[in-house]
C-alpha atoms as a PDB file:
ATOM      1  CA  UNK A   1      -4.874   4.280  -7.258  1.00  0.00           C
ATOM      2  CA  UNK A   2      -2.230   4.891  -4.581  1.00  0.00           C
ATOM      3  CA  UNK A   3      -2.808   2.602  -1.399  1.00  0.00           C
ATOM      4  CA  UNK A   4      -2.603   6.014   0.619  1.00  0.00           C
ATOM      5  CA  UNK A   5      -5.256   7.292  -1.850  1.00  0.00           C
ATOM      6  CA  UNK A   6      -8.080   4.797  -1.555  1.00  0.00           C
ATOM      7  CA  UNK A   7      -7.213   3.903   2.606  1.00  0.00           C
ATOM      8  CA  UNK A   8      -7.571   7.850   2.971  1.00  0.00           C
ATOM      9  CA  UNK A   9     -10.692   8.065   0.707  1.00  0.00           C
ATOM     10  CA  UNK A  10     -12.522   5.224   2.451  1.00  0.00           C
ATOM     11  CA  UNK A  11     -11.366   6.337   6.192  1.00  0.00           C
ATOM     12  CA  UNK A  12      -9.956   2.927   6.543  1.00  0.00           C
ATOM     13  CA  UNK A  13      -7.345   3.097   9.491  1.00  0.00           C
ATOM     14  CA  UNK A  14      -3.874   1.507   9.038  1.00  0.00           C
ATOM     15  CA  UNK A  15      -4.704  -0.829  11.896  1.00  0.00           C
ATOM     16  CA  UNK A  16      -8.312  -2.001  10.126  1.00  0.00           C
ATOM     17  CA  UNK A  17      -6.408  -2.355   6.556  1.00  0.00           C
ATOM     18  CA  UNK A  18      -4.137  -4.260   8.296  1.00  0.00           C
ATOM     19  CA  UNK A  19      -6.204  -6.410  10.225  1.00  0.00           C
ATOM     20  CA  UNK A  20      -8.297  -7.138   6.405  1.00  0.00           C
ATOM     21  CA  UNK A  21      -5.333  -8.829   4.642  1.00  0.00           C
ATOM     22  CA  UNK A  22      -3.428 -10.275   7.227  1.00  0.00           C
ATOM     23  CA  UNK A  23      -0.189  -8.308   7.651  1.00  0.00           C
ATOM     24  CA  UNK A  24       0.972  -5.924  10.677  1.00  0.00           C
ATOM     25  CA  UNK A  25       0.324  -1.794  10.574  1.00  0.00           C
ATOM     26  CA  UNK A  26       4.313  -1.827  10.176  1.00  0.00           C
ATOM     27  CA  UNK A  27       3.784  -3.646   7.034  1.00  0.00           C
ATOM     28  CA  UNK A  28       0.998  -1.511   5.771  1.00  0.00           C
ATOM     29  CA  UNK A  29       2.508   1.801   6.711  1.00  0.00           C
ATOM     30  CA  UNK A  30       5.734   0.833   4.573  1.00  0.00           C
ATOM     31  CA  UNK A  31       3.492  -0.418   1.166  1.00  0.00           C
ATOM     32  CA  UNK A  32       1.918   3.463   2.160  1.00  0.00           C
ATOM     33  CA  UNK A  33       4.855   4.899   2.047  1.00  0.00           C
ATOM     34  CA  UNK A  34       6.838   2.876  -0.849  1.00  0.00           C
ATOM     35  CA  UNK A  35       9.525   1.767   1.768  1.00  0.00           C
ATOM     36  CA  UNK A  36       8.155  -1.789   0.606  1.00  0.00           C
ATOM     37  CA  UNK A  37       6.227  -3.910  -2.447  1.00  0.00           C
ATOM     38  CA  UNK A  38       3.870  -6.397  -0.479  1.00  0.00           C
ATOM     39  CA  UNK A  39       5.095  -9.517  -1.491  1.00  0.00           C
ATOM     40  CA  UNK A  40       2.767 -11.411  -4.373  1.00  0.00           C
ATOM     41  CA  UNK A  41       0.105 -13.170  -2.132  1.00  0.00           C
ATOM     42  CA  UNK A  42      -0.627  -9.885  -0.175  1.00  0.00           C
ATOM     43  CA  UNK A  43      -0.950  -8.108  -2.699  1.00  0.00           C
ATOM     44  CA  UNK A  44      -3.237 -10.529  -4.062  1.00  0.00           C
ATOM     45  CA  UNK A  45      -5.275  -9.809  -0.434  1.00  0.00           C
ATOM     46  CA  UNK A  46      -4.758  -5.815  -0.984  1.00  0.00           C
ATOM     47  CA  UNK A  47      -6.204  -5.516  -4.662  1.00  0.00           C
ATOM     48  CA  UNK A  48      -9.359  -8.182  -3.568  1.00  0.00           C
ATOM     49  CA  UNK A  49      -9.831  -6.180  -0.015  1.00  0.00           C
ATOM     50  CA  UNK A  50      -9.531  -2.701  -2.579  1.00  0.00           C
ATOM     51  CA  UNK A  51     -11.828  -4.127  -5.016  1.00  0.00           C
ATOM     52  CA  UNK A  52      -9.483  -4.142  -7.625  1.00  0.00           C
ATOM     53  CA  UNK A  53      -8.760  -0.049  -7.224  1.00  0.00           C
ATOM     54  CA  UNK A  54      -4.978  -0.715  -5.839  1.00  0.00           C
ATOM     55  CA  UNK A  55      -3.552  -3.290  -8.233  1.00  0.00           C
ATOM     56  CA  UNK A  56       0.404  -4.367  -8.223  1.00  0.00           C
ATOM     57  CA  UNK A  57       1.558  -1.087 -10.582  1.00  0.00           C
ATOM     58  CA  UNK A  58       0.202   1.214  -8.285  1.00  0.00           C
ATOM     59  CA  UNK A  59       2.507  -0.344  -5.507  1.00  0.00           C
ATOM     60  CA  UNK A  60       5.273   0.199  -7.771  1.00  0.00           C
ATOM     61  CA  UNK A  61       4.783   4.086  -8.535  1.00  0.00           C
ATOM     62  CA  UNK A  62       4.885   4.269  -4.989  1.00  0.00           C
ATOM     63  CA  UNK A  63       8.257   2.905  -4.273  1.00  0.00           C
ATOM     64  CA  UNK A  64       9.462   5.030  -7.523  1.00  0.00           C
ATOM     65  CA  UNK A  65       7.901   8.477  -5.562  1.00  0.00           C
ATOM     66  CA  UNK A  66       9.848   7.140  -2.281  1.00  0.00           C
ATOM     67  CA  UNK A  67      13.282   6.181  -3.843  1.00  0.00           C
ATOM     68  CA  UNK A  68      13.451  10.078  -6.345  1.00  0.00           C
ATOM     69  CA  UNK A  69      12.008  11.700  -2.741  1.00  0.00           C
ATOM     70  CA  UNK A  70      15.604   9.831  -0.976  1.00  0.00           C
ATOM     71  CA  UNK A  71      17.572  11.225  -3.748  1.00  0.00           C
ATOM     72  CA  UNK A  72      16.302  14.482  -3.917  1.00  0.00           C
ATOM     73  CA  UNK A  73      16.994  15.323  -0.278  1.00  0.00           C
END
């Protein structure tokens, strides 16, 4: 599941998600958007705060969608 996805489907703010595991909203609005992979230990914190429902793969699809999305346009 997307990060987006489950932060969007639990009406978890960027700020709160943030605040959870550690990092800044910067941070977590670039994982979001696939500008950035958390590095291994957050995403360790982001698949235990998620339950398991964003793991590390999901992370990478989302950088994939961002870097086509930059070469489309």
């Amino acid at each position: 599941m997307q990060l987006r996805e489950y932060l969007s489907e639990q009406k978890i703010s960027l700020p709160a998600f943030a605040e959870a595991i550690g990092v800044t909203v910067q941070a977590v609005h670039r994982y979001v958007s696939g500008e950035r992979i958390p590095r291994h230990d957050v995403m360790a914190r982001i698949a235990a705060e998620t339950r398991g429902r964003v793991q590390p793969n999901d992370m990478h699809e989302t950088v994939a969608a961002h870097e086509a999305a930059k070469v489309d346009a």
